[in-house]
Protein backbone atom coordinates (compact mmCIF):
# COMPACT_ATOMS: atom_id res chain seq x y z
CA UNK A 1 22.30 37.57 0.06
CA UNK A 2 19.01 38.96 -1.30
CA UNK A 3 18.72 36.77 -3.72
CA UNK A 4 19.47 33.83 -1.23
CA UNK A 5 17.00 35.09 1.03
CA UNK A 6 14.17 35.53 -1.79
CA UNK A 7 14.89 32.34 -3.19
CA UNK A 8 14.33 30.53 0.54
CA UNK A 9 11.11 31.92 0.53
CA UNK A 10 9.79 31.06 -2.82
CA UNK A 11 11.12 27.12 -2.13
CA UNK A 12 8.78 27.89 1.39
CA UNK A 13 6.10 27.68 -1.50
CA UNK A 14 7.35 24.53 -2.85
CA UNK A 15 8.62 26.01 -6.06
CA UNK A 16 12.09 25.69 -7.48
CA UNK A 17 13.73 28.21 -9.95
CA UNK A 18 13.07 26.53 -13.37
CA UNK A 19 9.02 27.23 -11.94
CA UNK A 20 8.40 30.18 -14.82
CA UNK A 21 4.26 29.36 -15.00
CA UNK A 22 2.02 31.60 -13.93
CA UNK A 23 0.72 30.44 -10.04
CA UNK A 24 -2.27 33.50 -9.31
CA UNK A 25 -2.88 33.67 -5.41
CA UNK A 26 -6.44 35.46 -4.52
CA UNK A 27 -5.05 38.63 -2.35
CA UNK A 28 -7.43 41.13 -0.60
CA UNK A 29 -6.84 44.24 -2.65
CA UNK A 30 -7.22 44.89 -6.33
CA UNK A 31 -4.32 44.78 -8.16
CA UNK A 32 -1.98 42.55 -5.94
CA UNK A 33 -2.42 39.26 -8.25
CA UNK A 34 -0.38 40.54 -11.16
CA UNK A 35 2.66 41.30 -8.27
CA UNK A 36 1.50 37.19 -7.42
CA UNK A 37 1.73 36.31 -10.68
CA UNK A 38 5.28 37.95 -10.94
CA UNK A 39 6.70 37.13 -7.62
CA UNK A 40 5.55 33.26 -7.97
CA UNK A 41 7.82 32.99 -11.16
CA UNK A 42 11.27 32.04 -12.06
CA UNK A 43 11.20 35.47 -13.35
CA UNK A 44 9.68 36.90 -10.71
CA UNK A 45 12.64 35.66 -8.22
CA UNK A 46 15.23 38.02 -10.01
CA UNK A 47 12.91 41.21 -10.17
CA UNK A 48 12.08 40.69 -6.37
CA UNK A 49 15.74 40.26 -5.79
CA UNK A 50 16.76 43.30 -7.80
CA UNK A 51 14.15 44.94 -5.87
CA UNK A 52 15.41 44.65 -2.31
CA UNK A 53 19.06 45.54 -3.82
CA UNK A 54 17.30 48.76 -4.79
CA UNK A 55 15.85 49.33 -1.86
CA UNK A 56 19.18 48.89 0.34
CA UNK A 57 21.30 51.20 -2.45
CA UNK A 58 18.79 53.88 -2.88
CA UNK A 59 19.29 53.99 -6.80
CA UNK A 60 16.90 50.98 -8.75
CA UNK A 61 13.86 52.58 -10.19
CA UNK A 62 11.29 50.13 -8.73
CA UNK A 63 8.36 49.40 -11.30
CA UNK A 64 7.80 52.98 -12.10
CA UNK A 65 8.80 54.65 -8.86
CA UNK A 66 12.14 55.12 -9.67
CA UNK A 67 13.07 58.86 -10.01
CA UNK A 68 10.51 59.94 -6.92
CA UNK A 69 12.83 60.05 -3.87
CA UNK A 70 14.54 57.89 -1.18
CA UNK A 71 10.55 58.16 0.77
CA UNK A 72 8.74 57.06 -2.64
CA UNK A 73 10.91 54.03 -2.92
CA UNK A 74 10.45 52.91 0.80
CA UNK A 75 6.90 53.19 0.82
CA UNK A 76 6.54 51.37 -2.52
CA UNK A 77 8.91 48.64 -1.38
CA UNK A 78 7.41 48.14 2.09
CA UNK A 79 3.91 48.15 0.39
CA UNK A 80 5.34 44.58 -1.82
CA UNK A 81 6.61 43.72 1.15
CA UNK A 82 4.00 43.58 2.73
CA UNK A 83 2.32 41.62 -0.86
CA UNK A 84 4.85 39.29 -0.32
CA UNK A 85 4.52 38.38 3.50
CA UNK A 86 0.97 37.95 2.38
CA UNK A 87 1.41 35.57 -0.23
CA UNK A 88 4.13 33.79 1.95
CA UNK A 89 1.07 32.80 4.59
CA UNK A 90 -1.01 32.24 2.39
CA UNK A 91 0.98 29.96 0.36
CA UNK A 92 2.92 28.05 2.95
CA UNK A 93 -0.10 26.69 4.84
CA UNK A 94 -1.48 23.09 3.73
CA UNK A 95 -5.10 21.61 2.79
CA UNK A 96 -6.12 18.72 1.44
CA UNK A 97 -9.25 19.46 -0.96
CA UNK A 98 -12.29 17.75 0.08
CA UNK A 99 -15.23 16.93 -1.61
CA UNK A 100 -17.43 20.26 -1.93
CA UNK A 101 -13.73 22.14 -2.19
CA UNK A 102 -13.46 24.56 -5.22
CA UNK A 103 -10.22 21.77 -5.95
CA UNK A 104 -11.80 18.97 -5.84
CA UNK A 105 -14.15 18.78 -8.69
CA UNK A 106 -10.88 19.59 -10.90
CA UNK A 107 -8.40 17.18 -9.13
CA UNK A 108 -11.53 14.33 -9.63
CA UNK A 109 -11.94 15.68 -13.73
CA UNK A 110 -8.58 14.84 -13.82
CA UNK A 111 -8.59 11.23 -12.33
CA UNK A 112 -11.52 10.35 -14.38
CA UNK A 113 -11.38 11.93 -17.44
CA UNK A 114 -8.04 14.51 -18.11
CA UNK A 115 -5.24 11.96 -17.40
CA UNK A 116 -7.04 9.82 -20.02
CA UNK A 117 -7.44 12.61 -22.70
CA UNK A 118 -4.80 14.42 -22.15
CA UNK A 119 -1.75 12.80 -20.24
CA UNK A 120 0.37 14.80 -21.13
CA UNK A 121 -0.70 17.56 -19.39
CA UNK A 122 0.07 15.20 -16.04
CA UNK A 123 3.72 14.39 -16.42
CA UNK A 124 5.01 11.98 -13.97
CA UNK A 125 1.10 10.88 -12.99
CA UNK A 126 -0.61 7.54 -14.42
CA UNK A 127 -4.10 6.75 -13.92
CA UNK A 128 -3.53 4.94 -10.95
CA UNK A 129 -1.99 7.78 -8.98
CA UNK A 130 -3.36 8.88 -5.99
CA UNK A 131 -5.89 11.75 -5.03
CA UNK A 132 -3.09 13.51 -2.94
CA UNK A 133 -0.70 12.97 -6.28
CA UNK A 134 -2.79 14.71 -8.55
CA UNK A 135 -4.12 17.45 -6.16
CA UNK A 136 -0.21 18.83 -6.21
CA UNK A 137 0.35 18.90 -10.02
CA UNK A 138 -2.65 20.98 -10.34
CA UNK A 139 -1.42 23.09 -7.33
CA UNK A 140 2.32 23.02 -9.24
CA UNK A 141 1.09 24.54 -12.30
CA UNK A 142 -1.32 26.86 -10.99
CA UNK A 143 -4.73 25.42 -12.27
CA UNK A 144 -7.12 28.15 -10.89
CA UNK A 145 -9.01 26.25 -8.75
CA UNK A 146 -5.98 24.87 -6.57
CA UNK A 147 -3.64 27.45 -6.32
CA UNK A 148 -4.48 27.66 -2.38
CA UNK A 149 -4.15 23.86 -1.89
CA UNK A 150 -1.12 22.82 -0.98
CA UNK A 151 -1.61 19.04 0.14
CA UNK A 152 -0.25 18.56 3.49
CA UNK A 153 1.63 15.32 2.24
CA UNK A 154 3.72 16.66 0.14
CA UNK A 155 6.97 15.14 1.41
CA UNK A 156 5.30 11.72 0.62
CA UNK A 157 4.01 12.79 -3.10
CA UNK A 158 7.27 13.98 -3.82
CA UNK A 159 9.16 10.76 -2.60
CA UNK A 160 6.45 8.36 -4.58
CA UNK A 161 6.85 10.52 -7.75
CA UNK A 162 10.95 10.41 -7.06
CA UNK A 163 10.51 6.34 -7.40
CA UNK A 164 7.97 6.37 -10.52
CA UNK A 165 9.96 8.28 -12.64
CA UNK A 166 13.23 5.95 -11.27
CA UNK A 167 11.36 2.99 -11.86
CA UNK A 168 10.14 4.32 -15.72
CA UNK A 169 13.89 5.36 -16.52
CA UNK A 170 14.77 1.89 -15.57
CA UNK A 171 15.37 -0.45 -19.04
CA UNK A 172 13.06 -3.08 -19.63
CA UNK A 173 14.46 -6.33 -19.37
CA UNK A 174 13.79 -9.06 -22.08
CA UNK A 175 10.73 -11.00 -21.50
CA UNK A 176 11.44 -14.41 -19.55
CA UNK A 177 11.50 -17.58 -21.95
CA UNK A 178 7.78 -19.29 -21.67
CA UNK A 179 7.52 -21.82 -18.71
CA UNK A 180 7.10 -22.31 -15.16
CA UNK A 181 9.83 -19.54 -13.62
CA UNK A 182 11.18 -19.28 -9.99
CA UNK A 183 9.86 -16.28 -8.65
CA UNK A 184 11.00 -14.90 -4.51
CA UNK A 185 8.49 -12.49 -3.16
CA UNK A 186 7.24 -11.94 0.38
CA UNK A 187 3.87 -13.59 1.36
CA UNK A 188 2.39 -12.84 4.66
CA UNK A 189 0.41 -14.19 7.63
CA UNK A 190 -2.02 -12.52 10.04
CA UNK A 191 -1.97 -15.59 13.07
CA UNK A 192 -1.74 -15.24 17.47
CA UNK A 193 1.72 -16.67 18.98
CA UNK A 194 1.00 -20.24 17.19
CA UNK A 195 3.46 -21.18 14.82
CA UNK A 196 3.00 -23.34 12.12
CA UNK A 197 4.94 -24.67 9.32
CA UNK A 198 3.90 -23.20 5.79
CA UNK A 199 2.22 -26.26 4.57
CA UNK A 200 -1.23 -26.80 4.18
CA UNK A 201 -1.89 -23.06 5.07
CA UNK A 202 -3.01 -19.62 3.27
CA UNK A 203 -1.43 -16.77 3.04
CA UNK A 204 -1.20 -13.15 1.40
CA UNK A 205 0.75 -10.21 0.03
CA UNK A 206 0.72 -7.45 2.48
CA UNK A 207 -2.38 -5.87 1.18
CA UNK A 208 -4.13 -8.97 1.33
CA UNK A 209 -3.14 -9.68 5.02
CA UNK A 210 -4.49 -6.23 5.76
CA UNK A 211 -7.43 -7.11 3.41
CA UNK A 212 -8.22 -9.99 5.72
CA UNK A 213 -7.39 -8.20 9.38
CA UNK A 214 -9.44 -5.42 8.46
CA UNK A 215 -12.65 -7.19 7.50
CA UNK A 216 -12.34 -10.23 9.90
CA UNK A 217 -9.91 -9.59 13.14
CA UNK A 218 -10.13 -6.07 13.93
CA UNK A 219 -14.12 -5.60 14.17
CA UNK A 220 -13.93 -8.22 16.89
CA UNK A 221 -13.15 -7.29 20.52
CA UNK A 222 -10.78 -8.94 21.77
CA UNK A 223 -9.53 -10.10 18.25
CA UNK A 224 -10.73 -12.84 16.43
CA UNK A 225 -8.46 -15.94 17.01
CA UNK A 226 -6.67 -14.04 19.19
CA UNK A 227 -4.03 -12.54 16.06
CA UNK A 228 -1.65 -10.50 17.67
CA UNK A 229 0.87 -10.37 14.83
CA UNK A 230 2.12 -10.58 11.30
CA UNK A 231 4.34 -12.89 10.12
CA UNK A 232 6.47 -12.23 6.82
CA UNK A 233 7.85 -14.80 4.66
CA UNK A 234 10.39 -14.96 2.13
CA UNK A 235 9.20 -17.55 -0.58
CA UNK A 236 10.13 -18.34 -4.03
CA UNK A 237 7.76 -20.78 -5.87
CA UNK A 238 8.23 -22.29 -9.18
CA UNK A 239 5.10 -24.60 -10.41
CA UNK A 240 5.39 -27.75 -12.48
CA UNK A 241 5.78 -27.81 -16.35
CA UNK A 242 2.35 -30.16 -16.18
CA UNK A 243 0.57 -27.15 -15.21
CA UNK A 244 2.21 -24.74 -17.38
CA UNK A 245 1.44 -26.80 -20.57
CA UNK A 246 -2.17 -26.71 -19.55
CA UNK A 247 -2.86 -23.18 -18.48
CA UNK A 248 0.54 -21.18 -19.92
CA UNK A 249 0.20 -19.63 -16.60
CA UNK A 250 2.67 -18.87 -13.11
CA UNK A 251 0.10 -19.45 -10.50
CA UNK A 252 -3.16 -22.30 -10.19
CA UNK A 253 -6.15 -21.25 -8.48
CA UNK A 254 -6.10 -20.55 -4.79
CA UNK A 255 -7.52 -23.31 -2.73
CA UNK A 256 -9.13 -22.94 1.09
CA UNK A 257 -7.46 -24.46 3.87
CA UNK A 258 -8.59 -24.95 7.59
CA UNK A 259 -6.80 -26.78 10.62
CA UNK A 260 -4.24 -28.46 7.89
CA UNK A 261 -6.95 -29.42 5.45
CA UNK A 262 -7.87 -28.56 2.07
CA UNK A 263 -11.61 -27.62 1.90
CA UNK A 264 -11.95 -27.13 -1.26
CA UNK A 265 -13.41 -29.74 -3.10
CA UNK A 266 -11.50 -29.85 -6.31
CA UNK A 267 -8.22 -29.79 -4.42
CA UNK A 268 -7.42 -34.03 -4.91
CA UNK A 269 -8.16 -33.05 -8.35
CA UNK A 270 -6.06 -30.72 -9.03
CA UNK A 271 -2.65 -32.30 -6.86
CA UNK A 272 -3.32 -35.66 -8.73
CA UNK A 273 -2.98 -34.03 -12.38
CA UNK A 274 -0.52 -30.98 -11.95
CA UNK A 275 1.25 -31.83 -8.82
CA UNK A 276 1.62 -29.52 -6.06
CA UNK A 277 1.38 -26.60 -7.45
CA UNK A 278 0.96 -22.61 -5.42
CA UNK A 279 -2.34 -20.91 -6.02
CA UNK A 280 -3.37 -17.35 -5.50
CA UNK A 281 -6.64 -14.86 -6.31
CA UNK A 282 -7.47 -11.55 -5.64
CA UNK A 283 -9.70 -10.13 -2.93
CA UNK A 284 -12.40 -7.25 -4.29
CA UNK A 285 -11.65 -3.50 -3.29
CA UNK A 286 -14.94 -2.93 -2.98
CA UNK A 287 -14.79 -4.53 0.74
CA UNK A 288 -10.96 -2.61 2.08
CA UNK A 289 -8.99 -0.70 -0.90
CA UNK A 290 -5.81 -2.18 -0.02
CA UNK A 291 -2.97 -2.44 -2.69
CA UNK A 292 -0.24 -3.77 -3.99
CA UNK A 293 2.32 -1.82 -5.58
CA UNK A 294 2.76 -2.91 -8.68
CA UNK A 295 0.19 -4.70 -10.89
CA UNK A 296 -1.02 -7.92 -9.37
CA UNK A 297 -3.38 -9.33 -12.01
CA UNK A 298 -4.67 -8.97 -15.20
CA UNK A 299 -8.52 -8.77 -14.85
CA UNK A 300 -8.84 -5.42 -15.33
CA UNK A 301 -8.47 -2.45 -17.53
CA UNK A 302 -5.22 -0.51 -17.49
CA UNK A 303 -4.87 1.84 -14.81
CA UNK A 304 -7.71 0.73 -12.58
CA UNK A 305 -7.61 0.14 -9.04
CA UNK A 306 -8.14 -3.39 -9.48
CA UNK A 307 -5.04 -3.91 -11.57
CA UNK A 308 -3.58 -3.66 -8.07
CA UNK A 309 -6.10 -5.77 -5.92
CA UNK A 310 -4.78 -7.23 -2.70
CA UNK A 311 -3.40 -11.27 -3.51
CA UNK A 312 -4.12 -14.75 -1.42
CA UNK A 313 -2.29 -17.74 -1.74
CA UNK A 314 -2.79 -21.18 -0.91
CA UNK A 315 0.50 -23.74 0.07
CA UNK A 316 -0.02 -27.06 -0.74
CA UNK A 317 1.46 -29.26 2.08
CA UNK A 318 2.01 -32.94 3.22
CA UNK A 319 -1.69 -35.16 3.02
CA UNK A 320 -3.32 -31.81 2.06
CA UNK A 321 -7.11 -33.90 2.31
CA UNK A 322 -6.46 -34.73 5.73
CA UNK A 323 -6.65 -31.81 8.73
CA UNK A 324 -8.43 -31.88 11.85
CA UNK A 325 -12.31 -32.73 11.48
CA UNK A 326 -14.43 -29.46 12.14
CA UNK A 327 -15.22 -30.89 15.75
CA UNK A 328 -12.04 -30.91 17.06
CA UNK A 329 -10.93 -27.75 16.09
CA UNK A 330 -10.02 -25.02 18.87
CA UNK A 331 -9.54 -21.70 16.74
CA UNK A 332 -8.13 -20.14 20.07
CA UNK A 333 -5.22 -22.64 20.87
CA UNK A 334 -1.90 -21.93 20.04
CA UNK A 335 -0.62 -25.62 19.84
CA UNK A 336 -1.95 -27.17 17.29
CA UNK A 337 -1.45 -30.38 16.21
CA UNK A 338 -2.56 -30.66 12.23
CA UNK A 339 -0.36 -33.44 11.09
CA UNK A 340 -2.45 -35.85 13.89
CA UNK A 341 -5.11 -37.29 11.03
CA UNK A 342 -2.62 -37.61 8.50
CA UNK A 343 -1.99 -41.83 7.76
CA UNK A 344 2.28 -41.94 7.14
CA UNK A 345 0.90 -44.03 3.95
CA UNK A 346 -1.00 -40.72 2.61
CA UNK A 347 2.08 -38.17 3.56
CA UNK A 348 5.12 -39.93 1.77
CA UNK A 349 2.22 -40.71 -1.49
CA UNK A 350 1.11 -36.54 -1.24
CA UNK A 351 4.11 -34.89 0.22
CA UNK A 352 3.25 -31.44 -0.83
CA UNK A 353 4.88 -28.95 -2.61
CA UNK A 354 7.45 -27.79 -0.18
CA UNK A 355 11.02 -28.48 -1.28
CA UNK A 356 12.74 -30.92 1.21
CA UNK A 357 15.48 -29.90 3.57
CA UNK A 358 19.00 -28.33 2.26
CA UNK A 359 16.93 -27.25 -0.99
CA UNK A 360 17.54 -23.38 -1.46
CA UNK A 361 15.47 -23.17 -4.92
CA UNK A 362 12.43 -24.95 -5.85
CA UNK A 363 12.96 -27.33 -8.98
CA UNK A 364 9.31 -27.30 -10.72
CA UNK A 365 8.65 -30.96 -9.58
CA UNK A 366 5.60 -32.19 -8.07
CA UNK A 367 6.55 -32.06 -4.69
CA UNK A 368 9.05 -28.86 -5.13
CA UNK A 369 7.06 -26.26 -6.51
CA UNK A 370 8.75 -23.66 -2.94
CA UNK A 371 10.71 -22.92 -0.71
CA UNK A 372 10.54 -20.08 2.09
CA UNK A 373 12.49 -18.54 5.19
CA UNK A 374 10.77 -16.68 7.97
CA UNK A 375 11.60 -13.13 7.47
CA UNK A 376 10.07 -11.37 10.84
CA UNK A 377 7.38 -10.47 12.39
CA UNK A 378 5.49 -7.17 13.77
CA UNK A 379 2.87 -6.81 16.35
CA UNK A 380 -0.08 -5.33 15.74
CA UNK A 381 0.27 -3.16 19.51
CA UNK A 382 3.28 -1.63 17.90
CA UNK A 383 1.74 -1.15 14.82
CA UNK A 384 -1.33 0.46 15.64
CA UNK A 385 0.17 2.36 18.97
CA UNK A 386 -1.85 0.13 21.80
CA UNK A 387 0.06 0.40 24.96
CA UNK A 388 -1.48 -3.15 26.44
CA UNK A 389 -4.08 -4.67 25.03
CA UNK A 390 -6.09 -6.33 27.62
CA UNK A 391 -5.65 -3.00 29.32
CA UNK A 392 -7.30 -1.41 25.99
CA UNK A 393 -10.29 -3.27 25.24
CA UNK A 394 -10.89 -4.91 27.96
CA UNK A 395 -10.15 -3.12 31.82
CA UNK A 396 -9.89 0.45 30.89
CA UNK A 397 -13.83 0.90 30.54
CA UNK A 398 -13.98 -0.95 34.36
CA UNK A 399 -11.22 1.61 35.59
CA UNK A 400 -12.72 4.50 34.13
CA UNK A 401 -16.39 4.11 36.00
CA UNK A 402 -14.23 3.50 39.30
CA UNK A 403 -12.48 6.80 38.32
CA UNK A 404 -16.15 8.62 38.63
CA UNK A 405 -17.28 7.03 41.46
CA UNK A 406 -14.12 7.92 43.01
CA UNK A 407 -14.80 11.74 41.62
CA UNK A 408 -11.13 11.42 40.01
CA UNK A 409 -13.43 12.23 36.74
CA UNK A 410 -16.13 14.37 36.33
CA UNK A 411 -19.63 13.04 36.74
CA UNK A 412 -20.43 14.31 33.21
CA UNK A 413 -17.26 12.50 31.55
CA UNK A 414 -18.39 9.63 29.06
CA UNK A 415 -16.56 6.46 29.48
CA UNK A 416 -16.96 4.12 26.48
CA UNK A 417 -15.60 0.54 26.01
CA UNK A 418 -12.40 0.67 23.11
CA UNK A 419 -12.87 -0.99 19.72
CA UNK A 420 -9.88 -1.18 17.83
CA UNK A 421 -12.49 -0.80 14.81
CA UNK A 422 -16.31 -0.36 14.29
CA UNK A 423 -17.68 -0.69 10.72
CA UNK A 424 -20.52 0.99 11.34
CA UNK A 425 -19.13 4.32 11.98
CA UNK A 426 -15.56 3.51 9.55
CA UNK A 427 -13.00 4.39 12.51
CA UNK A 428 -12.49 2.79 15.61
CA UNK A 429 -12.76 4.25 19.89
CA UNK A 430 -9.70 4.72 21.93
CA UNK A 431 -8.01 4.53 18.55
CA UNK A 432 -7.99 5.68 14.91
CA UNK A 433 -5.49 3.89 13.18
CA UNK A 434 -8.00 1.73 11.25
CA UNK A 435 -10.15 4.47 10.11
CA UNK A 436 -10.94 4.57 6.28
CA UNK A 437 -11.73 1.52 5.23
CA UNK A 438 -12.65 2.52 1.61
CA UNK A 439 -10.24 5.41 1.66
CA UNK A 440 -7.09 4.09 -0.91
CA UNK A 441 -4.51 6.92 0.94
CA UNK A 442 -5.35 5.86 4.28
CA UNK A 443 -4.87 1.82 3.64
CA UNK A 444 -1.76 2.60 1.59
CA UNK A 445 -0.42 4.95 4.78
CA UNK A 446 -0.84 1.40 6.96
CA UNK A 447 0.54 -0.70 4.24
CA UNK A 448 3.45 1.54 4.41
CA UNK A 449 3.68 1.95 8.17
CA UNK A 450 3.78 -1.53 8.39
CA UNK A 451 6.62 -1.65 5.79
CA UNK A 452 8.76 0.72 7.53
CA UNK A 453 8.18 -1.37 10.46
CA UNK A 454 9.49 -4.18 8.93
CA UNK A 455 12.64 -2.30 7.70
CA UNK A 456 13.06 -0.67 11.78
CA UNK A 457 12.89 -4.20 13.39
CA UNK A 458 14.62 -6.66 10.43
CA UNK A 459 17.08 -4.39 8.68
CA UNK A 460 18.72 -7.39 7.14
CA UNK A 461 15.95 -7.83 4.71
CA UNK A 462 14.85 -5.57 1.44
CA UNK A 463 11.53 -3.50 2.72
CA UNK A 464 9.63 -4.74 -0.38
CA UNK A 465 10.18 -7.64 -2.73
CA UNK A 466 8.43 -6.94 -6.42
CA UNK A 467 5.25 -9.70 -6.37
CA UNK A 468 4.60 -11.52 -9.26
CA UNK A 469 0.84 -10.69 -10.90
CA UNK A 470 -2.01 -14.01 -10.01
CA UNK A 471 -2.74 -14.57 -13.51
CA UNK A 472 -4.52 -17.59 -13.04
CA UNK A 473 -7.71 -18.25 -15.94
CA UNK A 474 -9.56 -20.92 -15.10
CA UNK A 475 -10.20 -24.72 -15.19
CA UNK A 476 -11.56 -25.94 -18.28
CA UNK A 477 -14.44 -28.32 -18.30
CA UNK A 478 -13.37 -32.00 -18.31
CA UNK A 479 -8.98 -31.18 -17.83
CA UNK A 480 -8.79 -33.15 -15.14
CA UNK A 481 -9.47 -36.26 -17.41
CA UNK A 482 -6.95 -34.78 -20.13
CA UNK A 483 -3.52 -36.60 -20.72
CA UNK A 484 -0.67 -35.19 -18.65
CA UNK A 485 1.34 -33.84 -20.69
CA UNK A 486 5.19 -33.68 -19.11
CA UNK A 487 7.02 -31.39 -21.79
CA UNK A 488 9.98 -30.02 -20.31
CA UNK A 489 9.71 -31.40 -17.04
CA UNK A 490 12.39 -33.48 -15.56
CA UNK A 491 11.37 -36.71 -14.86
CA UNK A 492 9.90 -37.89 -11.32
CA UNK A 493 8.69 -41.01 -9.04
CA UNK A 494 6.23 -38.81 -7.69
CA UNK A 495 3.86 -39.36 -10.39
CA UNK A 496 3.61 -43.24 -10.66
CA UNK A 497 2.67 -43.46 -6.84
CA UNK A 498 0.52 -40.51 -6.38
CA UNK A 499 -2.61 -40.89 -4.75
């Protein structure tokens, strides 16, 4: 039972029996570490044990006291007692090490420079771990500087280390044989209650839609376009063999639409000699450090933060050079009509890239390079934890200056108009689920919120879907002129009445 009960308080610490490192603990009296060092061992968990067994049968010489007397043994065992309630509050209370923290130069050393000199003194960590991550393996193995941080996350660490050293005992599968490949991942879409068809339209990963309602919806009161929502999609896109003999390469370059319209200017260009093929890039961290979760593109050096950048991706549809002119476009409507300055002529000679009807896998032709199913949708209320919106930003500042002039406040009490975010000061008023911009943990706590969202309202569908990486290059000067070259495609109309 003593054992039990010693053993319960040493896991309080976060420590499990095969723990045998030294972990000091500053105490307030001289001498007390070494009984630290002890008691915060594997070792130490059987002589502390042994110790209270002593105590109760009046017989166990107790670290030198042994022969003195029945009073010599109580006294010395109340006095580690008393050591090890000590350590007990000191080491069960959480803090995460700031910048100025005796923790955090070492936890930063090892982010920047350990992990790449020595990684095996960080087992289970890669470079792109997190702060949080690396703060508890030097608080596991009792670096000196961290031995009284205990991050406050530690549920979290421990579950994200559970599923990277799942995912690393996993075998790797042969590589895929070179061509275009179907790939099903999510993509997502940040939009109000309009619904659209995904033709013609951008979208993102999850980071990216974040990425986007972070820097462009959010610092707007009431929200830009009025967004409310985002939409998840279940897609799997497989790009023509044209394309793949010219670049060697999954995805094209990501291309601009607005109101059902390419804008970019090499977008005719591109249809005409590859077909209708998915692009995607990646948004800079430098603006919101949102990420993926696995690697998402290969401009970058291994282990950065940008190995992970958040994606955008572009959805060829029907008559993609046709939308609505810029002067009949109302941002704020939720009906729509894109397809009304597309000629029938120009939509059966560009169809697009979405497969027709009845087709559950894209083929790789022109106008089949995906396919998609709506797979939910969350609201950013829920999300964020805004009870009513209009009540939020726009008639609680009104209520709350009839309050004072109705002496239901104090005359003193500051009312101030909600902002779901302000850049200026990184956080947001009435609400600070948007705060941290720059701050990797924080955007990767909404990415997951979000996710878990997702899971709570849709259970039918997987929580995450691995993404493929945007590996697009480039386009080389003069390719558009180039022979088409049609190795292993299958063969299609499409081509000899394209537009």
């Amino acid at each position: 039972a003593a054992m039990a009960e010693v053993s319960n308080l040493l896991q309080s610490f976060d420590l499990e029996a095969d723990d045998c490192v030294s972990h000091p603990v500053e105490v307030s009296q001289p001498g007390r570490g070494v009984l630290a060092r002890t008691l915060l061992s594997g070792l130490g968990k059987a002589l502390a044990a042994t110790a209270v067994l002593g105590f109760v049968g009046g017989s166990l010489e107790l670290m030198g006291v042994g022969g003195r007397g029945a009073h010599h043994r109580e006294a010395a065992f109340e006095s580690h007692l008393r050591d090890f309630t000590e350590l007990t509050s000191i080491m069960t209370k959480c803090r995460d090490s700031k910048e100025g923290d005796s923790c955090y130069f070492s936890v930063h050393w090892a982010m920047t420079e350990g992990i790449f000199g020595h990684p095996e003194w960080y087992q289970g960590l890669t470079p792109a771990s997190s702060f949080g991550e690396f703060q508890y393996s030097l608080y596991k193995s009792g670096a000196k500087n961290c031995t009284s941080f205990k991050p406050c996350n530690i549920e979290a660490i421990k579950t994200k280390k559970a599923a990277a050293v799942a995912a690393a005992a996993k075998p790797t599968p042969p590589p895929p044989p070179p061509g275009p490949r179907a790939q099903t991942f999510y993509m997502y879409r940040a939009q109000s209650e309009a619904s659209y068809p995904l033709e013609n339209i951008n979208t993102a990963d999850l980071a990216g839609s974040f990425w986007y309602l972070h820097n462009e919806v959010v610092v707007a009161t009431p929200r830009k376009y009025k967004i409310d929502r985002v939409k998840r999609f279940k897609v799997t896109v497989k790009n023509t063999w044209e394309f793949w003999n010219a670049h060697k390469r999954q995805f094209s370059a990501f291309v601009a639409y607005d109101a059902g319209g390419c804008t970019t200017p090499v977008c005719k260009d591109i249809y005409h000699q590859y077909g209708f093929v998915v692009g995607c890039q990646v948004q800079p961290l430098s603006v919101a450090k949102y990420m993926g979760r696995e690697q998402t593109n290969w401009q970058c050096r291994a282990g950065e933060d940008t190995c992970k950048a958040p994606i955008w991706y572009s959805l060829p549809g029907a008559c993609p050079a046709k939308g609505i002119p810029n002067g009949a476009i109302n941002p704020n409507s939720v009906d729509l009509d894109v397809d009304q300055y597309k000629s029938p002529e120009c939509t059966k000679r560009m169809p697009g890239g979405l497969c027709k009807a009845g087709v559950t896998e894209p083929t790789g032709a022109p106008d089949c390079t995906y396919t998609y199913e709506d797979a939910g949708e969350i609201f950013l209320d829920e999300l964020v934890g805004i009870q009513d919106y209009n009540q939020f930003w726009n008639t609680s500042y009104t209520q709350c200056m009839k309050d004072k002039a109705a002496h239901v406040l104090p005359a003193d009490h500051l009312c101030l108009h909600n902002k779901e975010y302000d850049p200026i000061t990184d956080t947001g008023v009435g609400t600070s689920f948007w705060a941290g911009k720059l701050d990797a943990d924080k955007c990767t706590d909404r990415l997951d919120k979000a996710r878990r969202l997702f899971k709570k309202n849709f259970p039918q569908f997987p929580e995450h879907l691995e993404e493929p990486a945007c590996e697009f290059d480039m386009y080389y000067d003069g390719e558009f002129t180039w022979s088409i070259n049609h190795t292993g495609s299958t063969k299609s109309d499409w081509w000899e009445q394209r537009m």
